[in-house]
C-alpha atoms as a PDB file:
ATOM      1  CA  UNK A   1     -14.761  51.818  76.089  1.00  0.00           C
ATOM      2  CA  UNK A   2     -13.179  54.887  74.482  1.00  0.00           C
ATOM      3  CA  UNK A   3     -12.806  56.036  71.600  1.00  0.00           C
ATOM      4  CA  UNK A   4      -9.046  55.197  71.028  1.00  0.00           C
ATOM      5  CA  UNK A   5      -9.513  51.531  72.517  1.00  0.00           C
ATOM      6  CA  UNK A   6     -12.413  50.769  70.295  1.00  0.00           C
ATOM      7  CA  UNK A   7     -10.305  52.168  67.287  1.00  0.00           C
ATOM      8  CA  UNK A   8      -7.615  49.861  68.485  1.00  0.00           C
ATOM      9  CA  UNK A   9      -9.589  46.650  68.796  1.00  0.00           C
ATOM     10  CA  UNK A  10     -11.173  47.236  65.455  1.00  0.00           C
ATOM     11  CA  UNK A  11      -8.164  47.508  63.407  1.00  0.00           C
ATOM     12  CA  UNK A  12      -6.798  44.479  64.493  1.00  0.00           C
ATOM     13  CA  UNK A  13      -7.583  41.479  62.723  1.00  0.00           C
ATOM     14  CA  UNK A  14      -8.582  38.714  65.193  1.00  0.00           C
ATOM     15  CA  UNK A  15      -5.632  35.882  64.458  1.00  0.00           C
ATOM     16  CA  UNK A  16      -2.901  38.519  63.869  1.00  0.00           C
ATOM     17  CA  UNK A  17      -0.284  38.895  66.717  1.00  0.00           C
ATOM     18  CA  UNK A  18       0.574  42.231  67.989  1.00  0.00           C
ATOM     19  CA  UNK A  19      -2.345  43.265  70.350  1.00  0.00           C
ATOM     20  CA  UNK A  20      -5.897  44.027  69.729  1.00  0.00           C
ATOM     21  CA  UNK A  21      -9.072  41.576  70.245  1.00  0.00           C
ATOM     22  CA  UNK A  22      -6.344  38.779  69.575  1.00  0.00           C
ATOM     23  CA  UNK A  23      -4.851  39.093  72.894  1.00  0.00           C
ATOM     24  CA  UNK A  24      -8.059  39.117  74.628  1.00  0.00           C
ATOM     25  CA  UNK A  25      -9.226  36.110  72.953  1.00  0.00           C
ATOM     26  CA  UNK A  26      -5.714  34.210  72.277  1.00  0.00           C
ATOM     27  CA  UNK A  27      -6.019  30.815  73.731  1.00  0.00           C
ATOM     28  CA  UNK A  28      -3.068  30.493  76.124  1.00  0.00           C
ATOM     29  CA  UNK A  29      -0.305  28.716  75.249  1.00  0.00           C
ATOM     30  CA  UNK A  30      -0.584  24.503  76.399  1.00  0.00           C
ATOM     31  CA  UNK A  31       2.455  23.435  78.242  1.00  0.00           C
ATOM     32  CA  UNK A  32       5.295  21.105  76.738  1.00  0.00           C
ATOM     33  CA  UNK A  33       5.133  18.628  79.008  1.00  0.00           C
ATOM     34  CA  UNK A  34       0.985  18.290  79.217  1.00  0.00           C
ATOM     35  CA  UNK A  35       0.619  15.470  76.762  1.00  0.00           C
ATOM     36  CA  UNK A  36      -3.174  14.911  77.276  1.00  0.00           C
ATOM     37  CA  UNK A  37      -3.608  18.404  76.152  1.00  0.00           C
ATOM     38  CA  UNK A  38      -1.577  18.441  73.438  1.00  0.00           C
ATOM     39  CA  UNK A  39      -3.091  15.360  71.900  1.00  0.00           C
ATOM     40  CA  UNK A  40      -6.532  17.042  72.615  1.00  0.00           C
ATOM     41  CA  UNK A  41      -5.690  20.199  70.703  1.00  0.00           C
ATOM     42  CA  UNK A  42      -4.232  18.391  67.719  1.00  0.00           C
ATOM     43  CA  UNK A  43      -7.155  16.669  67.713  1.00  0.00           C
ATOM     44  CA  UNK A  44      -9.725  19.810  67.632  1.00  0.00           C
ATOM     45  CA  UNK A  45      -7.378  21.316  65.143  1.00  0.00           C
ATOM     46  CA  UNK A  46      -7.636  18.422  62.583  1.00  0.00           C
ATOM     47  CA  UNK A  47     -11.376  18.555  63.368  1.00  0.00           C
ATOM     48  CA  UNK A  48     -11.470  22.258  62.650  1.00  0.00           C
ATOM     49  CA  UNK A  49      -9.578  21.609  59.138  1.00  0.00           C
ATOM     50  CA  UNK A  50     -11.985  18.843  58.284  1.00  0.00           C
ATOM     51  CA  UNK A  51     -14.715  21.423  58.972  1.00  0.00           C
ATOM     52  CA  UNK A  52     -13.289  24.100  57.040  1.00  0.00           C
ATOM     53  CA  UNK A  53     -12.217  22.511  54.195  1.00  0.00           C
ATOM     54  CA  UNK A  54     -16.045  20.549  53.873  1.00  0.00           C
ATOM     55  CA  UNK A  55     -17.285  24.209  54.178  1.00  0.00           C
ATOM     56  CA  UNK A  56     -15.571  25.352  51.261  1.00  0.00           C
ATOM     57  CA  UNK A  57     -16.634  22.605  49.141  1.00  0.00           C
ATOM     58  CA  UNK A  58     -20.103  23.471  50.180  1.00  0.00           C
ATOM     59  CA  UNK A  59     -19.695  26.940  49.961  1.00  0.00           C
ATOM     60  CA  UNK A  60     -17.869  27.380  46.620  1.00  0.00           C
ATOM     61  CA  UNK A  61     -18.991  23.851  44.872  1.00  0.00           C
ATOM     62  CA  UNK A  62     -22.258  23.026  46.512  1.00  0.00           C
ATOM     63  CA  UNK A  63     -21.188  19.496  47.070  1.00  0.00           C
ATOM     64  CA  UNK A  64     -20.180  17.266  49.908  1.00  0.00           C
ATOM     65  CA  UNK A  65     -16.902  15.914  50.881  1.00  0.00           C
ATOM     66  CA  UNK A  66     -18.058  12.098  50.243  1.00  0.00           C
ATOM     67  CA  UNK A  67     -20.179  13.501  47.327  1.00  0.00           C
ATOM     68  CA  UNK A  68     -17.130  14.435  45.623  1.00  0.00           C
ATOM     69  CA  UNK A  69     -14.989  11.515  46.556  1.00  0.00           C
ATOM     70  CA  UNK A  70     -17.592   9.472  44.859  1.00  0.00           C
ATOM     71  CA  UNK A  71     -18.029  11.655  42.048  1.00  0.00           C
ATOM     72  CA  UNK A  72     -14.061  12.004  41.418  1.00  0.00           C
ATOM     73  CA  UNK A  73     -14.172   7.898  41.066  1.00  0.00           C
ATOM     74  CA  UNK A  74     -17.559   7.724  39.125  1.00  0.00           C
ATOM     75  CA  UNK A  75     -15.157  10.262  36.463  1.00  0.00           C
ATOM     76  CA  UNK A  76     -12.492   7.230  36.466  1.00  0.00           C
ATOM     77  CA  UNK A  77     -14.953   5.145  34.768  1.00  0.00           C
ATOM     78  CA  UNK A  78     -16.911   4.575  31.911  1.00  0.00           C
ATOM     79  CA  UNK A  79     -20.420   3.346  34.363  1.00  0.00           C
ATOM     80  CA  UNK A  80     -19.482   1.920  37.564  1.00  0.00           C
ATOM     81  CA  UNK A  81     -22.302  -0.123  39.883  1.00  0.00           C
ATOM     82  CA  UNK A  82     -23.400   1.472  43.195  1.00  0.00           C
ATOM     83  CA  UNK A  83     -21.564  -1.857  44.757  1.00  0.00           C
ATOM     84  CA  UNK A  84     -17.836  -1.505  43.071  1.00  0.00           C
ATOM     85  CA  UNK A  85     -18.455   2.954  43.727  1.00  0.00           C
ATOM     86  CA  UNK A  86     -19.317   2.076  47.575  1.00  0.00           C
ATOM     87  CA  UNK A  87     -16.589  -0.913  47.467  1.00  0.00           C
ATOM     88  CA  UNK A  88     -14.308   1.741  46.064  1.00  0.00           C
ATOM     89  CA  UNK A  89     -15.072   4.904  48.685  1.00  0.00           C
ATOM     90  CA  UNK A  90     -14.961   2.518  51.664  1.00  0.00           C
ATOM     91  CA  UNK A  91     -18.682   3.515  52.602  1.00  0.00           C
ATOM     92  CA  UNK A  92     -21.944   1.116  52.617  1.00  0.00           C
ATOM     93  CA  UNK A  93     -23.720   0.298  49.580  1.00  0.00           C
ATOM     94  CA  UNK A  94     -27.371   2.534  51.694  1.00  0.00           C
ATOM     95  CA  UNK A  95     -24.906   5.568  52.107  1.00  0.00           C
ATOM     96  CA  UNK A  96     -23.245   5.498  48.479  1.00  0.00           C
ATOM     97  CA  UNK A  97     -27.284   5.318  46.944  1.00  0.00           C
ATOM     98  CA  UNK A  98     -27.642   8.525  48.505  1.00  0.00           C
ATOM     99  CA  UNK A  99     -25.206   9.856  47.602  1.00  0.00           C
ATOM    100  CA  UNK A 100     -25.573   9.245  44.019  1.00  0.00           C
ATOM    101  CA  UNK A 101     -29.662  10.627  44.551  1.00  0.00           C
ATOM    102  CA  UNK A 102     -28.004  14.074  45.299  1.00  0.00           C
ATOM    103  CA  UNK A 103     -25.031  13.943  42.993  1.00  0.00           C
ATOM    104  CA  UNK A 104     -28.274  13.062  39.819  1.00  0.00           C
ATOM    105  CA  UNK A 105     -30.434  15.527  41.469  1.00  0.00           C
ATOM    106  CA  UNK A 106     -27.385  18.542  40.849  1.00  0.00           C
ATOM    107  CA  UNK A 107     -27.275  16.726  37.473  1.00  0.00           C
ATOM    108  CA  UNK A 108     -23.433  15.887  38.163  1.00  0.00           C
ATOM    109  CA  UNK A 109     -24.288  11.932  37.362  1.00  0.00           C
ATOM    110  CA  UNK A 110     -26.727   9.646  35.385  1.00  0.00           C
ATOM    111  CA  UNK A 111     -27.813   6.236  36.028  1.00  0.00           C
ATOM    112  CA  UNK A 112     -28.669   3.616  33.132  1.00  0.00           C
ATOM    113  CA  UNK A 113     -29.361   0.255  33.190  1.00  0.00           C
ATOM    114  CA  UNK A 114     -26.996  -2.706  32.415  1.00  0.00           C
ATOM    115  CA  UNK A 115     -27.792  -4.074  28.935  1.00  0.00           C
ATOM    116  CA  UNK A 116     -26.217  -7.249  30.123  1.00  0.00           C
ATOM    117  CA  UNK A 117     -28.380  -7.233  33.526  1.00  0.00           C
ATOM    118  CA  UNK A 118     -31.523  -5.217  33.409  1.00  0.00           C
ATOM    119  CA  UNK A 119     -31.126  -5.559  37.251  1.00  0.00           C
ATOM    120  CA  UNK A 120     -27.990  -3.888  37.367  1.00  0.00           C
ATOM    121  CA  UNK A 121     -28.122   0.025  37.670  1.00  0.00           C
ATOM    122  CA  UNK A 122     -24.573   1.472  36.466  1.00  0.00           C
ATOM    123  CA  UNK A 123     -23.862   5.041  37.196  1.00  0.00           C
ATOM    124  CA  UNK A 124     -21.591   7.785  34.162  1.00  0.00           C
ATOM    125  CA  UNK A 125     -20.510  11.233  35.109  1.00  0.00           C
ATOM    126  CA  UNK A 126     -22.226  14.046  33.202  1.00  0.00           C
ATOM    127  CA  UNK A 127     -20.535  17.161  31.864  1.00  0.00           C
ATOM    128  CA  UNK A 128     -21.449  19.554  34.444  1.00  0.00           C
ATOM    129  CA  UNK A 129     -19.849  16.693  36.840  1.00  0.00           C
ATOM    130  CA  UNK A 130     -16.894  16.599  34.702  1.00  0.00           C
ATOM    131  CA  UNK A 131     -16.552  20.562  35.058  1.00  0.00           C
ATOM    132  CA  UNK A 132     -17.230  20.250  39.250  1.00  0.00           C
ATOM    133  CA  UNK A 133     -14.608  17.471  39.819  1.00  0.00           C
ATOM    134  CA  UNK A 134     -12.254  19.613  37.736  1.00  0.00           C
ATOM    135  CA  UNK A 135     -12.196  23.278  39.679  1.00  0.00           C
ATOM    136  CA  UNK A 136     -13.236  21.111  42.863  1.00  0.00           C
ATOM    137  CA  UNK A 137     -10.225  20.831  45.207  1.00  0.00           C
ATOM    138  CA  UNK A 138      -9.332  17.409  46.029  1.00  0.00           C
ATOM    139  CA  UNK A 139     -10.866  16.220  48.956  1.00  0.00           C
ATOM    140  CA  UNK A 140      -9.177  16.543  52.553  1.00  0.00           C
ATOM    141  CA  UNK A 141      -8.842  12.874  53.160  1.00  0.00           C
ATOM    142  CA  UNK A 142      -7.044  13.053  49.464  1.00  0.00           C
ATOM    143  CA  UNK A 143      -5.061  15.482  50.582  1.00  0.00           C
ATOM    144  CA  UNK A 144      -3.975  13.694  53.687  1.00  0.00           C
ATOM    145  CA  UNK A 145      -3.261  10.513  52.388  1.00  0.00           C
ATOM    146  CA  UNK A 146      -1.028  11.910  49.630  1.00  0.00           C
ATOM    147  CA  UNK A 147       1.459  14.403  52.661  1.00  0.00           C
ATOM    148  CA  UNK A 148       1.398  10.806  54.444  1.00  0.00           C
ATOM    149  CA  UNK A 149       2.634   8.595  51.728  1.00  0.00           C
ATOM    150  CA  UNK A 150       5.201  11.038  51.754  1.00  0.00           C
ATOM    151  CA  UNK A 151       6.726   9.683  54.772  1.00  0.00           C
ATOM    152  CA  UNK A 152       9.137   7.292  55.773  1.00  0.00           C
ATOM    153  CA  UNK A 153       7.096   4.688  56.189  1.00  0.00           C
ATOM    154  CA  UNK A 154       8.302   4.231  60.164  1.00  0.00           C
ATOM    155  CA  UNK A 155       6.777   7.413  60.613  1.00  0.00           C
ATOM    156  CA  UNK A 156       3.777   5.889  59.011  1.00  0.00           C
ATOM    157  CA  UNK A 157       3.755   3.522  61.210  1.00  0.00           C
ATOM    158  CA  UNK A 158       3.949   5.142  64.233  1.00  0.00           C
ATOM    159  CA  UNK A 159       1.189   7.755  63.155  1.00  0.00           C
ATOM    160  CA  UNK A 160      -1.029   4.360  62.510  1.00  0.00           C
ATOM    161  CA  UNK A 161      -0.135   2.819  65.911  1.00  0.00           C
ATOM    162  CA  UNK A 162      -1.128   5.521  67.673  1.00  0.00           C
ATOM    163  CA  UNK A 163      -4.045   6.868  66.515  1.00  0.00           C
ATOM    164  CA  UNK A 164      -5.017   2.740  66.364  1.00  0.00           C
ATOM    165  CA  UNK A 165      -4.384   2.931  70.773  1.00  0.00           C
ATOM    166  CA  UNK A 166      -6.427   6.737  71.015  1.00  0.00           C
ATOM    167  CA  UNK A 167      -9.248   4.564  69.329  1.00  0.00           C
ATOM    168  CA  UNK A 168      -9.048   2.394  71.576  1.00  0.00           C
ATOM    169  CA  UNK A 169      -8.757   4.762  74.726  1.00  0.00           C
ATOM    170  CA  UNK A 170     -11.946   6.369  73.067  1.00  0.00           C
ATOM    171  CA  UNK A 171     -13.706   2.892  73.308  1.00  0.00           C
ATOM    172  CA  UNK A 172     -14.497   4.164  69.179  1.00  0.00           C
ATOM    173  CA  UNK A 173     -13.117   0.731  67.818  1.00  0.00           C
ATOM    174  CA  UNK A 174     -16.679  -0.441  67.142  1.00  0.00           C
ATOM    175  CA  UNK A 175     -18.113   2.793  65.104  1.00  0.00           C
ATOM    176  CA  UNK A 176     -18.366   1.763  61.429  1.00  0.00           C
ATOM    177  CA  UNK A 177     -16.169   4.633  59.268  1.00  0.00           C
ATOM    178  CA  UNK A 178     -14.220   4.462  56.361  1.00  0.00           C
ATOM    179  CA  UNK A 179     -11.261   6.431  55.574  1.00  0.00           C
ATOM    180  CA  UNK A 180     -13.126   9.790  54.122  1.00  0.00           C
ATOM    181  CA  UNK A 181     -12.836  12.843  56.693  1.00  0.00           C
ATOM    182  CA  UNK A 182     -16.108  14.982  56.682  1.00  0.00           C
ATOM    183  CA  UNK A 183     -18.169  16.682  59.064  1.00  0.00           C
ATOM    184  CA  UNK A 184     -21.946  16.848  60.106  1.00  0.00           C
ATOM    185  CA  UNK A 185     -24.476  14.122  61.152  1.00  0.00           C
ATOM    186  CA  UNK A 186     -24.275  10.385  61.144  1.00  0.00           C
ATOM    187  CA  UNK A 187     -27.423  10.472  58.918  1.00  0.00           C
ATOM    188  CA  UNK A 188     -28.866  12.792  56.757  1.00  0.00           C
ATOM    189  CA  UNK A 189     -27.097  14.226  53.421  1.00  0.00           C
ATOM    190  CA  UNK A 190     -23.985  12.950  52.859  1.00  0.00           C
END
């Protein structure tokens, strides 16, 4: 490559329009009338901003998407039981107890035991996880929920209905999820 070309390529930042290693590695434009692919690319781009966003948090905060959604409702209450937090997040009671082993490992939560039942473990925010849950951005599934209340709610509808039918088509209806968007391995560290 010459000189001039390599100059070229190199001062061109990869997304920006106007020539350089973007038009070599632009993804072509998908046809209007190519539904299938159009609903597949919306698709990989929500993934993508799932992915990005739980990189941030990881990145800047050090803490999981469902880590935070749990934290930012441990910081509505007083002590709340792992039972009402995972009622609450919309993830099982196994999943929410690991959660809270990470969030009291980073010292973002405490656990204490009910003085009305000795059985019952209750779970309090600390003040580091006050200080997180304030500079953290709100979660993507937050975010998400808020732009779609926004909407008339036919449009709600129709966003529901459909995604309800690609479910379907995806034969996904019986994989257990709740309504938190994050990234990375069925099991592991939430």
């Amino acid at each position: 490559m010459e000189e001039n070309e390599k100059r070229n390529l190199d001062s061109h930042d990869l997304g920006s329009a106007g020539g350089g290693l973007s038009a070599v590695l632009a993804i072509p434009p998908i046809p209007a009338d190519q539904y299938e692919l159009r609903i597949l690319k919306s698709l990989r781009q929500i993934i993508r901003a799932v992915e990005v966003h739980s990189r941030k948090l990881d990145h800047d905060f050090q803490i999981t998407g469902p880590q935070l959604a749990c934290l930012l409702v441990i910081r509505g209450k007083t002590r709340i039981s792992v039972t009402r937090l995972a009622q609450a997040v919309f993830l099982s009671p196994g999943t929410v107890v690991g959660i809270v082993d990470r969030l009291e490992e980073k010292g973002l939560v405490e656990r204490h035991r009910s003085k009305e039942d000795r059985r019952l473990v209750e779970i309090s925010i600390t003040d580091a996880g006050k200080s997180l849950s304030d500079k953290a951005p709100s979660p993507i599934h937050g975010i998400l929920a808020s732009a779609l209340r926004e909407l008339p709610d036919n449009e709600q509808i129709s966003i529901a209905e459909a995604l309800d039918k690609l479910v379907r088509l995806m034969n996904a209806g019986g994989i257990d999820a709740g309504p938190i968007l994050t990234i990375g391995p069925m099991s592991g560290n939430p």
